[in-house]
C-alpha atoms as a PDB file:
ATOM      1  CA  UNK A   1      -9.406  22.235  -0.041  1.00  0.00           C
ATOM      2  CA  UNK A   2     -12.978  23.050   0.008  1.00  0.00           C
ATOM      3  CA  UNK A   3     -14.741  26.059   0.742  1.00  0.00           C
ATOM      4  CA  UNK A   4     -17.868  26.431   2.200  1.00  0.00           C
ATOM      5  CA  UNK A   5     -20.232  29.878   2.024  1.00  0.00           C
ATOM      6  CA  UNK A   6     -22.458  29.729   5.288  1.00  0.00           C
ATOM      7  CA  UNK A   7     -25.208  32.072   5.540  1.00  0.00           C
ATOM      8  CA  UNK A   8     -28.016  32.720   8.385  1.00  0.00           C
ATOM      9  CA  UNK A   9     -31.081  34.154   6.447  1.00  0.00           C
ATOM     10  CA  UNK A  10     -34.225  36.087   8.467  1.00  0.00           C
ATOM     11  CA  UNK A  11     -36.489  36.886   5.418  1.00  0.00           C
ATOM     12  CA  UNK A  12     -38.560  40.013   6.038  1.00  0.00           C
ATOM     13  CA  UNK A  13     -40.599  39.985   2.715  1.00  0.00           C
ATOM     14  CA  UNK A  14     -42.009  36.421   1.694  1.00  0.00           C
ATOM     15  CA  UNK A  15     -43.168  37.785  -1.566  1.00  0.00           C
ATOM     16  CA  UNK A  16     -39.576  39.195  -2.995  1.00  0.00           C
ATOM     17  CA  UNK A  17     -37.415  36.475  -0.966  1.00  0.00           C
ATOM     18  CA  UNK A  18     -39.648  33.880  -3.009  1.00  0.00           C
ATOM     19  CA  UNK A  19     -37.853  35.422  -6.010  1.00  0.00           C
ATOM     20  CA  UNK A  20     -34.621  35.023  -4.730  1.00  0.00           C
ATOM     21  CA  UNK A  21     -34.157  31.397  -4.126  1.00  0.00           C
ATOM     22  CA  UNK A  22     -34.945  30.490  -7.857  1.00  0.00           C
ATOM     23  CA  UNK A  23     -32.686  32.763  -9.570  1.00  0.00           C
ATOM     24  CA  UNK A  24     -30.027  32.354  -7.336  1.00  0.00           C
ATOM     25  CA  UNK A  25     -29.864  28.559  -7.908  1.00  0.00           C
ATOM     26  CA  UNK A  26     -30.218  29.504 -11.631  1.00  0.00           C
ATOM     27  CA  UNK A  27     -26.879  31.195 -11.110  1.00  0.00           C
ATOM     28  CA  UNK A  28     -25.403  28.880  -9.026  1.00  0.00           C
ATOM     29  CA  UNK A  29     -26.124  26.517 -12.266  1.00  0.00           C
ATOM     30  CA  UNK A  30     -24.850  28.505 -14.547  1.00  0.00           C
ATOM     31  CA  UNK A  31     -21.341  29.316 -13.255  1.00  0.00           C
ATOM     32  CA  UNK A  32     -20.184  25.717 -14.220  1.00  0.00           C
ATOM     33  CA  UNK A  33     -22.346  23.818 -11.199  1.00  0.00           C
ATOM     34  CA  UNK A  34     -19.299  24.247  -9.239  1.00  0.00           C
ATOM     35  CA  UNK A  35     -20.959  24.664  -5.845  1.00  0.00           C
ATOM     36  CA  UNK A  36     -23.743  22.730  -4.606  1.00  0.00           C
ATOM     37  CA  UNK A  37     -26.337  23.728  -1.896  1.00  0.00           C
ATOM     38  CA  UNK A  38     -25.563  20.872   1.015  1.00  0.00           C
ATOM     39  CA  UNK A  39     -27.511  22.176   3.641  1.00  0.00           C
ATOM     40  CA  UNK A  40     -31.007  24.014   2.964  1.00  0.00           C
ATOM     41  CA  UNK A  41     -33.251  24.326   6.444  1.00  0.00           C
ATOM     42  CA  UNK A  42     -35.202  26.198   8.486  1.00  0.00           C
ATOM     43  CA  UNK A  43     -38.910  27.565   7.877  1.00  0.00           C
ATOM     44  CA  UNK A  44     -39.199  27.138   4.515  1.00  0.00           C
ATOM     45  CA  UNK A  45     -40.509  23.495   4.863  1.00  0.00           C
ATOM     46  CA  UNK A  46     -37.229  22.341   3.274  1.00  0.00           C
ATOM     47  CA  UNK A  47     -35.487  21.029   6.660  1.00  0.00           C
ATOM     48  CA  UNK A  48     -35.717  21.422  10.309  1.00  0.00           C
ATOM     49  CA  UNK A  49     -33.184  23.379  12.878  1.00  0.00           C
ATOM     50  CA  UNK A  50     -32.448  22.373  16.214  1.00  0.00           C
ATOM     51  CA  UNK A  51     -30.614  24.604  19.068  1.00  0.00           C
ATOM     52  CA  UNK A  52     -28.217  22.568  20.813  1.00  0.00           C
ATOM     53  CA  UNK A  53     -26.584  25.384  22.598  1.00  0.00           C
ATOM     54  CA  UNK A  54     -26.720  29.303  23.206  1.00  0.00           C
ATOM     55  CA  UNK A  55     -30.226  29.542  21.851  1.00  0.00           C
ATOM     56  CA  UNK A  56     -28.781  29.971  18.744  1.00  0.00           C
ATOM     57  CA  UNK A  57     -32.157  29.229  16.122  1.00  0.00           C
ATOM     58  CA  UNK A  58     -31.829  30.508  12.864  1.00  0.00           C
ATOM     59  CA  UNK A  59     -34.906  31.434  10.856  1.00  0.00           C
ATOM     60  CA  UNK A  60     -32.889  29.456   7.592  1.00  0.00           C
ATOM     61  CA  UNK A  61     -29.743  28.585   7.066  1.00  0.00           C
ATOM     62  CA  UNK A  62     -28.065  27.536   4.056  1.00  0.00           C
ATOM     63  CA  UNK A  63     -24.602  26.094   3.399  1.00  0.00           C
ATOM     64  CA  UNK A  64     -23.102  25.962  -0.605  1.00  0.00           C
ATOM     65  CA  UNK A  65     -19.799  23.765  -1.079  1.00  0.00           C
ATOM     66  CA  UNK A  66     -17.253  24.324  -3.494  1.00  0.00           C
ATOM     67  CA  UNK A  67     -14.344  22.876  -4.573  1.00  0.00           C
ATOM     68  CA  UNK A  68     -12.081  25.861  -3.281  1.00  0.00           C
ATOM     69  CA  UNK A  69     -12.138  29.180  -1.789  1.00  0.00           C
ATOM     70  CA  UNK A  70     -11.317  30.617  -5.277  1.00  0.00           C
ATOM     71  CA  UNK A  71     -14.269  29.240  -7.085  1.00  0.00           C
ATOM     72  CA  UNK A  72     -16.680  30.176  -4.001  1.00  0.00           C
ATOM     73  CA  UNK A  73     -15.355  33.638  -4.772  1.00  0.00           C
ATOM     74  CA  UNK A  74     -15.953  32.886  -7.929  1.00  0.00           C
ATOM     75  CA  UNK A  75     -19.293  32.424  -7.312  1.00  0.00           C
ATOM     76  CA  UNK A  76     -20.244  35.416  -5.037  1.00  0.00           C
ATOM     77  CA  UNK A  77     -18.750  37.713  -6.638  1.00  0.00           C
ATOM     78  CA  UNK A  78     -19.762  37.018  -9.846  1.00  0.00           C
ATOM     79  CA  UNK A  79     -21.977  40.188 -11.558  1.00  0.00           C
ATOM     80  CA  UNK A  80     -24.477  37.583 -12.041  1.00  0.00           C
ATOM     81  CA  UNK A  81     -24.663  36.933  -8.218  1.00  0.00           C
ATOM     82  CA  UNK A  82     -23.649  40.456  -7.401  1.00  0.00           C
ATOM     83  CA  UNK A  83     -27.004  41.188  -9.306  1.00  0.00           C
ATOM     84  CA  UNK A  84     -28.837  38.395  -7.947  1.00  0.00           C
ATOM     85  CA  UNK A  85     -27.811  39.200  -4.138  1.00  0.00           C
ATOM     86  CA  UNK A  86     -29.681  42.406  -4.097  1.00  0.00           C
ATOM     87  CA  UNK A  87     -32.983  40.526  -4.282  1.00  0.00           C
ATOM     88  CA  UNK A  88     -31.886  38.996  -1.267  1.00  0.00           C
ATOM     89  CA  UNK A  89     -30.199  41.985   0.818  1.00  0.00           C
ATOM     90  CA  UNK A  90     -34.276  43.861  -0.251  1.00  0.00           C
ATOM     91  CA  UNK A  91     -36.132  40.781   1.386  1.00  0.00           C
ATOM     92  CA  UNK A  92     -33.909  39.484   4.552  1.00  0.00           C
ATOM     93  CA  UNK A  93     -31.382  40.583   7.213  1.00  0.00           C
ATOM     94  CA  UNK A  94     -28.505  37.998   6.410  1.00  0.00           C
ATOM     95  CA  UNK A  95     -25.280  36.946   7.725  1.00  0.00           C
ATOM     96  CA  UNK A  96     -22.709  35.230   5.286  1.00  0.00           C
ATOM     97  CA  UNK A  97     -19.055  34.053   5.883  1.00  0.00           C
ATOM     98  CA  UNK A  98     -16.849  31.462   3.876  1.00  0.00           C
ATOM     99  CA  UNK A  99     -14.964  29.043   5.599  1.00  0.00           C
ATOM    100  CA  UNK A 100     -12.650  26.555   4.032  1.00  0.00           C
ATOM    101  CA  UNK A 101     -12.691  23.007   5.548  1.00  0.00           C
ATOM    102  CA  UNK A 102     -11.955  19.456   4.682  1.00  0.00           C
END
């Protein structure tokens, strides 16, 4: 079944976030390709967001797909993300969650 890591991103520092981005999708790449970014939007100027309901508008929002919740675990935990994430936890306030779907 695939798994699915969702995460709401506010970046507070353009300049470090910027950093970020590349080297996470370097890691992403290097852990086999087995998760691929399927939903990239928001501010950046790579998508638009629309509120439907609740007000809900996140600044970006990003969705990776795996194959399964083990390999998305894989992924994130990973020292190589592990190391990676801290560029992102320095240069946003974040929300992330897995959630396994069809």
């Amino acid at each position: 079944m695939p798994a699915y890591m969702v995460v709401e991103i506010e970046v507070t520092d353009q300049k470090a976030y910027a950093l970020y981005r590349p080297a996470a999708q370097a890691v992403l790449a290097k852990l086999g390709g087995s998760g691929r970014i399927i939903i990239r939007g928001g501010k950046d100027g790579t998508g638009k967001t629309e509120s439907l309901e609740g007000g809900w508008m996140p600044e970006r929002f990003v969705v990776i797909e795996f194959p399964d919740m083990a390999r998305a675990k894989a992924f994130y935990y990973s020292p190589e993300y592990q190391e990676t994430l801290k560029m992102r936890v320095g240069s946003s306030r974040s929300k992330a969650i897995f959630v396994e779907g069809e």
